[in-house]
Protein backbone atom coordinates (compact mmCIF):
# COMPACT_ATOMS: atom_id res chain seq x y z
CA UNK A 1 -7.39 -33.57 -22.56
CA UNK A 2 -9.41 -33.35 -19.75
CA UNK A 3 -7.83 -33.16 -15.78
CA UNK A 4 -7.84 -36.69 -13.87
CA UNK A 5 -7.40 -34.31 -10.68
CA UNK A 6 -9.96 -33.10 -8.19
CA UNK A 7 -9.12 -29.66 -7.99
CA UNK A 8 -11.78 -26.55 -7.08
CA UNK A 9 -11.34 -22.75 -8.09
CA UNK A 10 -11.10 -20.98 -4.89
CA UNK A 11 -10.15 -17.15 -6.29
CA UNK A 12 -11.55 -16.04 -9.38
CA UNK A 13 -10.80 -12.10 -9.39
CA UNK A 14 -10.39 -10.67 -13.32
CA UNK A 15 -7.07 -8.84 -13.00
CA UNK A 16 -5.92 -10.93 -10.22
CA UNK A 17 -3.73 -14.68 -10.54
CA UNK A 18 -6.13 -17.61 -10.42
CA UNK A 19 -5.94 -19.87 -8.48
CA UNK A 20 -7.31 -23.50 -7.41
CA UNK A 21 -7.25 -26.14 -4.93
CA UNK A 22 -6.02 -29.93 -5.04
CA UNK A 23 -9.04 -31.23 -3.34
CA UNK A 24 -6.95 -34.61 -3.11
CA UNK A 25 -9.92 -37.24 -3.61
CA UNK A 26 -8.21 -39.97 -4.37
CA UNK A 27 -7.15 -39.11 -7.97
CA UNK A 28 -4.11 -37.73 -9.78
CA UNK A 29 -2.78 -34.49 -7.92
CA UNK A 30 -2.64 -31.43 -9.39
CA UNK A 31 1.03 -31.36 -9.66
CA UNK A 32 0.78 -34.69 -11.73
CA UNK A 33 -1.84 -33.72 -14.15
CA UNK A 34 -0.58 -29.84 -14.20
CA UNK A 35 -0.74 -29.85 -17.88
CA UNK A 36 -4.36 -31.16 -18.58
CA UNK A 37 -5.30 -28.59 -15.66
CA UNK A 38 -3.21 -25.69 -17.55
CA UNK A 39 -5.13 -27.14 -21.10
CA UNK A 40 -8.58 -27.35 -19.46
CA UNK A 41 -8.97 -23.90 -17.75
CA UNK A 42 -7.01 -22.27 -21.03
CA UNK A 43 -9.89 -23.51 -23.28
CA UNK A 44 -12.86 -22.48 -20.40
CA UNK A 45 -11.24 -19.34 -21.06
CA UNK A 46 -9.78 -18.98 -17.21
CA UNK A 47 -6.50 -18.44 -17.97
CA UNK A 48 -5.35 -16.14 -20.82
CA UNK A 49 -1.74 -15.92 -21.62
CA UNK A 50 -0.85 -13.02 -18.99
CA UNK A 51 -3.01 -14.47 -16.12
CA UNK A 52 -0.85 -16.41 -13.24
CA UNK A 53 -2.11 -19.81 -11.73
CA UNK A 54 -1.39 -20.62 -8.26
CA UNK A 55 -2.90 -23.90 -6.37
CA UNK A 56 -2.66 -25.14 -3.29
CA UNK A 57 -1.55 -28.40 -2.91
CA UNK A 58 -2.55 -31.52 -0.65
CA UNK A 59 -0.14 -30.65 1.87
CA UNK A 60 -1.62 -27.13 1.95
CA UNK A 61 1.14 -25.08 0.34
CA UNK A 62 0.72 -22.75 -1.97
CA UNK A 63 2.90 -22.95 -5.53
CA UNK A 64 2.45 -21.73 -9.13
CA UNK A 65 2.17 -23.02 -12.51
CA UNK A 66 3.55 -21.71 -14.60
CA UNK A 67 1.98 -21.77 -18.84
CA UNK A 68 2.94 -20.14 -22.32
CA UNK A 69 0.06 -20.26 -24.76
CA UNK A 70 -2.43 -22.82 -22.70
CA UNK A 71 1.08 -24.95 -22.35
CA UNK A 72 2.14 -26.07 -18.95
CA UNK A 73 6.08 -25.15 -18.87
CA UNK A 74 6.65 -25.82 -14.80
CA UNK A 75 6.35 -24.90 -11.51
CA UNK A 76 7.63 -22.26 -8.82
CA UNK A 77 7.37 -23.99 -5.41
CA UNK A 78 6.62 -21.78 -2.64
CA UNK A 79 5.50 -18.41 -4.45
CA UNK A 80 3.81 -16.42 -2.36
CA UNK A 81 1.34 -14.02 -3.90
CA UNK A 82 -1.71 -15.97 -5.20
CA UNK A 83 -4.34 -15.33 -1.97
């Protein structure tokens, strides 16, 4: 499955949570289309099991996703940690 969101890698530190931004073109947000995102940087090889994923959404907050075994399982609004 491949995203239908515009979304750019903004912090890509090895050790460190991953995370991305809804660029918000016009297309499915992030937050809609959380589990192709979670399934397409899995199989690039961006986010192993341990690894966190935060993203900024179009309004400019920052949340995580949250994954088990390239699986999207939800969301934590608000976390603060990921920049």
């Amino acid at each position: 499955m491949s995203p239908r969101s515009d979304f750019s890698i903004v912090k890509n530190v090895p050790g460190e949570p991953l995370v991305i931004l809804d660029r918000n073109l016009g297309n499915m947000s992030v937050t809609n289309d959380a589990e192709a995102v979670v399934e397409s940087l899995t199989r690039e090889g961006l986010l192993p099991a341990e690894r966190r994923l935060f993203y900024y959404d179009s309004d400019g907050g920052l949340d995580e996703i949250t994954h088990k075994n390239g699986v999207f399982t939800g969301f934590l609004a608000g976390t603060k940690g990921g920049k």
